[in-house]
Protein backbone atom coordinates (compact mmCIF):
# COMPACT_ATOMS: atom_id res chain seq x y z
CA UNK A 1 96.87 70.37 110.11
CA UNK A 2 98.54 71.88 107.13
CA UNK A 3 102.20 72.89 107.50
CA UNK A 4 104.50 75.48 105.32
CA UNK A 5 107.00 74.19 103.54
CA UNK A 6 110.00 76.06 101.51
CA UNK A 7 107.94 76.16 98.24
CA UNK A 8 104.71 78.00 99.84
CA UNK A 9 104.60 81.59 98.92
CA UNK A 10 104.02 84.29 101.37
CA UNK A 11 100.65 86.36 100.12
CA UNK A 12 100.13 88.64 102.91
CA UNK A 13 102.90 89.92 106.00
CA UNK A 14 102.16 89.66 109.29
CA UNK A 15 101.07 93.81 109.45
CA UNK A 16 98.94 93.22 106.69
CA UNK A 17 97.03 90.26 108.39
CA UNK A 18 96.59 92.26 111.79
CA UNK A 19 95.42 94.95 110.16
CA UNK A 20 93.03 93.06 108.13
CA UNK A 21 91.40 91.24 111.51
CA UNK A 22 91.27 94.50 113.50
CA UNK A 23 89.42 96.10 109.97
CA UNK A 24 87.37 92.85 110.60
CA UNK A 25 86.71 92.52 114.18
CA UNK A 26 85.53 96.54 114.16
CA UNK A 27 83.46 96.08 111.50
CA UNK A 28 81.33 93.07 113.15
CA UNK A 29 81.15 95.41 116.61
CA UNK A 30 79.81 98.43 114.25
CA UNK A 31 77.36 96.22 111.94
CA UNK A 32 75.86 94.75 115.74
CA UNK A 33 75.97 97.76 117.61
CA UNK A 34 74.29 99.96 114.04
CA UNK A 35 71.66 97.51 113.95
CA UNK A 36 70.80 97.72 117.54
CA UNK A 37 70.66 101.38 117.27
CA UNK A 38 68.72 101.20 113.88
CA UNK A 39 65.62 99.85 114.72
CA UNK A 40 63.47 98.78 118.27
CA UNK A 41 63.22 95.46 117.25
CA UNK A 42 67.14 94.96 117.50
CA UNK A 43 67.15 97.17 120.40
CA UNK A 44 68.60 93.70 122.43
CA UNK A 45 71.76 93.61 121.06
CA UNK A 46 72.76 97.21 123.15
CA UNK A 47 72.80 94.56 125.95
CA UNK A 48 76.77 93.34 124.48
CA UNK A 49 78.09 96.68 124.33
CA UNK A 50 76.26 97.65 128.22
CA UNK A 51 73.22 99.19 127.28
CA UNK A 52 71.91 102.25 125.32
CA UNK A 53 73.83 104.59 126.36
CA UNK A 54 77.34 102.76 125.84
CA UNK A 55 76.23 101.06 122.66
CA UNK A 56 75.55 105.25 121.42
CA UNK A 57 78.88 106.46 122.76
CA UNK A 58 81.07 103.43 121.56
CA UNK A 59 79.58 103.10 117.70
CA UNK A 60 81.53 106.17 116.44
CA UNK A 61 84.70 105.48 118.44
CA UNK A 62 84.11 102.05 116.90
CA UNK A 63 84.03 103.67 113.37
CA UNK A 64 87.12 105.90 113.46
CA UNK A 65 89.19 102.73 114.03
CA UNK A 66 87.71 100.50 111.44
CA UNK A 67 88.50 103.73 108.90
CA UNK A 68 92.39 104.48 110.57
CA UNK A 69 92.24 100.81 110.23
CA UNK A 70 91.50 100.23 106.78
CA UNK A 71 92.99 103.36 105.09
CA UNK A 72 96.28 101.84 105.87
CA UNK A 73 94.66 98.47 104.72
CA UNK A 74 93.56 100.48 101.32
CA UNK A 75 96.47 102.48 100.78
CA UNK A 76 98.65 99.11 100.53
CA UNK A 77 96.38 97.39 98.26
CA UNK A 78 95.66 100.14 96.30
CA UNK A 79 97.46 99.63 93.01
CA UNK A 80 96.67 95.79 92.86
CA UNK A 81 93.01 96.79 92.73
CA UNK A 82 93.00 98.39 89.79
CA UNK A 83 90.74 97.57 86.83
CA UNK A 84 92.86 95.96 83.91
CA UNK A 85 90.92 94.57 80.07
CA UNK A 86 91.70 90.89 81.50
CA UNK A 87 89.21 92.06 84.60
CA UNK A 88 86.35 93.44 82.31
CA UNK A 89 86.49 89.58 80.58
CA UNK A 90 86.37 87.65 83.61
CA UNK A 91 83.68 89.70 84.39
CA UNK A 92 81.90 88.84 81.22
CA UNK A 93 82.87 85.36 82.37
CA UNK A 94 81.00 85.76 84.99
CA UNK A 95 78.96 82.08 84.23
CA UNK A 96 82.21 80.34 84.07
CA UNK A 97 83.54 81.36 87.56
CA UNK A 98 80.45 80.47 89.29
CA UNK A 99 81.27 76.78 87.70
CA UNK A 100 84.63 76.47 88.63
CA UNK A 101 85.56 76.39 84.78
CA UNK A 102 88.74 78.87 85.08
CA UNK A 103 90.09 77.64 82.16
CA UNK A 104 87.47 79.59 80.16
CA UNK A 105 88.67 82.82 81.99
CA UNK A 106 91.92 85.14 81.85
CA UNK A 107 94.94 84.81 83.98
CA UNK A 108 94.47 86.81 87.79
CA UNK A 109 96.74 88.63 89.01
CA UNK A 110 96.59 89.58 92.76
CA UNK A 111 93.42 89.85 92.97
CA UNK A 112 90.42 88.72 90.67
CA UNK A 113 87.69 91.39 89.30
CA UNK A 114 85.22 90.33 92.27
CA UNK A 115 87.32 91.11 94.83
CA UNK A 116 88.49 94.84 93.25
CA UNK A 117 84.80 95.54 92.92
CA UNK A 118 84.34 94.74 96.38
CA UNK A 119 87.58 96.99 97.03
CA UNK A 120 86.37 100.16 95.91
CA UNK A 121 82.67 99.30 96.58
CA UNK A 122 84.25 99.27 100.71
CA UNK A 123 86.03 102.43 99.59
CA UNK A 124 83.06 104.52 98.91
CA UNK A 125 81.29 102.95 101.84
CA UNK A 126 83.56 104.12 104.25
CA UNK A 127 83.73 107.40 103.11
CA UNK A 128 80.06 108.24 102.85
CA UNK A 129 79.70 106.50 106.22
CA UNK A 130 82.55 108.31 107.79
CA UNK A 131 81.21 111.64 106.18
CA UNK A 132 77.78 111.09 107.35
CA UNK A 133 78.76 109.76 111.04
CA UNK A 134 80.80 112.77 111.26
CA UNK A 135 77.32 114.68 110.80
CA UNK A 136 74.84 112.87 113.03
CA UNK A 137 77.37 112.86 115.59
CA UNK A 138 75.44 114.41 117.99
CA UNK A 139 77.47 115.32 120.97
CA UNK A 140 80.18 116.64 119.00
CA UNK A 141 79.11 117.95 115.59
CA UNK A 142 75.49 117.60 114.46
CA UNK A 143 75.08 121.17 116.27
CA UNK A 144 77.06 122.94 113.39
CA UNK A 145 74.20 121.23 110.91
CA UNK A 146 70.99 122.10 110.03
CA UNK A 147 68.22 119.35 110.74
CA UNK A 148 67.44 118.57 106.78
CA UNK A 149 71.23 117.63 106.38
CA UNK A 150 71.47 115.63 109.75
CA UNK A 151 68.28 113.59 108.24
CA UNK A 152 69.83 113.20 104.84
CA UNK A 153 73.10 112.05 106.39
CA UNK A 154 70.96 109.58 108.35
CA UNK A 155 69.40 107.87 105.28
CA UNK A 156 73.00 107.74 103.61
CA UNK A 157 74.44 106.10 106.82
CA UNK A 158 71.81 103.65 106.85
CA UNK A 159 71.91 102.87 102.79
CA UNK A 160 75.73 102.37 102.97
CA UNK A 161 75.87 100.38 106.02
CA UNK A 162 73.20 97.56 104.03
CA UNK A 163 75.46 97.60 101.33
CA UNK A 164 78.51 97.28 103.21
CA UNK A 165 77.15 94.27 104.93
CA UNK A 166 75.66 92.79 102.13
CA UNK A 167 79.28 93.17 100.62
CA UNK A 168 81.09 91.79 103.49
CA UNK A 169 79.01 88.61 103.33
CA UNK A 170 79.97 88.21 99.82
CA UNK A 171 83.16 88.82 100.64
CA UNK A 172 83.37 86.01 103.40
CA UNK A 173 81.10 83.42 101.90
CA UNK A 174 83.71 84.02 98.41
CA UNK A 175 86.67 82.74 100.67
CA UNK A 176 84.98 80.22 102.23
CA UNK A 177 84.17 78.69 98.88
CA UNK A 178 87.31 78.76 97.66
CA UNK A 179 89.42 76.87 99.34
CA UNK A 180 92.60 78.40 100.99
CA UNK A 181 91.73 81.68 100.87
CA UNK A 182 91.40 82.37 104.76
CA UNK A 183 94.72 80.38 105.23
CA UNK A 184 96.07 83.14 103.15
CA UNK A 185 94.97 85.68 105.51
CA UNK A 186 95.20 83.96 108.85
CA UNK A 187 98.74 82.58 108.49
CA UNK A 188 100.10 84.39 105.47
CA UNK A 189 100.72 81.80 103.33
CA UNK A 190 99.68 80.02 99.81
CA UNK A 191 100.63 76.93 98.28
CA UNK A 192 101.83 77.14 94.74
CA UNK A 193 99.01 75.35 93.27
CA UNK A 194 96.57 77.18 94.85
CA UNK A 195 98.40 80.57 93.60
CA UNK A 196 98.68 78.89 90.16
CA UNK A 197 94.82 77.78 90.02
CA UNK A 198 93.42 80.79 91.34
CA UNK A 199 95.62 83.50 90.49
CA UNK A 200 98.42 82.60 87.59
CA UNK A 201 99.14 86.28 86.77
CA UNK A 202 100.30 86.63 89.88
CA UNK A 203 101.96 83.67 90.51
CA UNK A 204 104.13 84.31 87.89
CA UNK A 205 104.80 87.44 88.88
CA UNK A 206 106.00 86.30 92.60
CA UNK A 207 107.70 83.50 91.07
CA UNK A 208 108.83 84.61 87.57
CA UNK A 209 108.42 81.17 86.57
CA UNK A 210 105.75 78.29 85.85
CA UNK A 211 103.84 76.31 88.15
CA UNK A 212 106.08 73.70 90.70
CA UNK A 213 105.25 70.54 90.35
């Protein structure tokens, strides 16, 4: 079992990493309970949220706190996730990253061009799925809309809910592969080398020095 010691550097607070697993947690109940309600075949899995009815009436309650959640989640990782020139070559990089060959590629800072994609790609997600449950809400607003937008909305749910979940497995088979990543957001904490390897921008900014032997 790995331990912190004095020299291990602190990459997320304890807020951060609650928030984070609640953002989580909600989002696995949502992508279970939307499938279930998104086609007969996957009808079964109502039966872990009590049936039909409850799996209908808990999905948008489910919702608002995934987006409370991460809008606190966003709005502290905002600025780290913008786009910088060293970004648009790692991206050109792309071959080299898949290989494990980052010393072809530009320093990272907090976060690497992959994951800021993935950012804003959960960003505009969210807000077309928020936007759209709000509409197909039924027992609360889809009354004050007429049936052609309700429909519409229902396609845009759907489309942004595949590519949310197609983006959340990215995002969790990415920090399975590399190596430390979930220890970063489980207990908080990085080693130096790890920081050095896989984000150098950043570890010099933390540490306004070079790597610790």
């Amino acid at each position: 079992m790995n331990t912190r010691n004095s020299r291990d550097i602190v990459r997320y607070a304890a807020a951060t990493r609650i928030n984070h697993w609640i953002v989580a947690i909600s989002f696995v109940l949502l992508a279970l309970s939307g499938l279930a309600l998104f086609h007969p075949a996957l009808f079964w899995l109502t039966n872990l949220f009590g049936g039909g009815p409850w799996t209908r009436i808990l999905h948008p309650f489910i919702g608002c706190v995934m987006v409370a959640a991460f809008l606190l989640l966003a709005a502290e990782m905002w600025q780290d996730n913008f786009l910088q020139p060293r970004d648009w070559v790692w991206l050109q990089r792309i071959k080299d990253v898949v290989n494990n060959r980052e010393e072809n590629l530009p320093e990272v800072g907090r976060y690497n061009a992959g994951q800021k994609l993935l950012f804003f790609t959960m960003v505009g997600c969210l807000i077309v799925l928020f936007l759209s449950g709000i509409v197909i809400w039924r027992i609360y607003f889809s009354a004050f809309f007429s049936i052609r937008v309700i429909r519409l909305a229902s396609l845009l749910h759907a489309f942004c809910a595949f590519v949310l979940i197609c983006a959340i497995i990215t995002h969790i088979y990415a920090a399975i592969w590399v190596k430390g990543s979930i220890r970063a957001m489980t207990r908080g904490w990085v080693s130096p080398g790890w920081a050095w390897k896989h984000h150098r921008a950043w570890f010099r900014e933390v540490t306004k020095g070079s790597p610790q032997k």
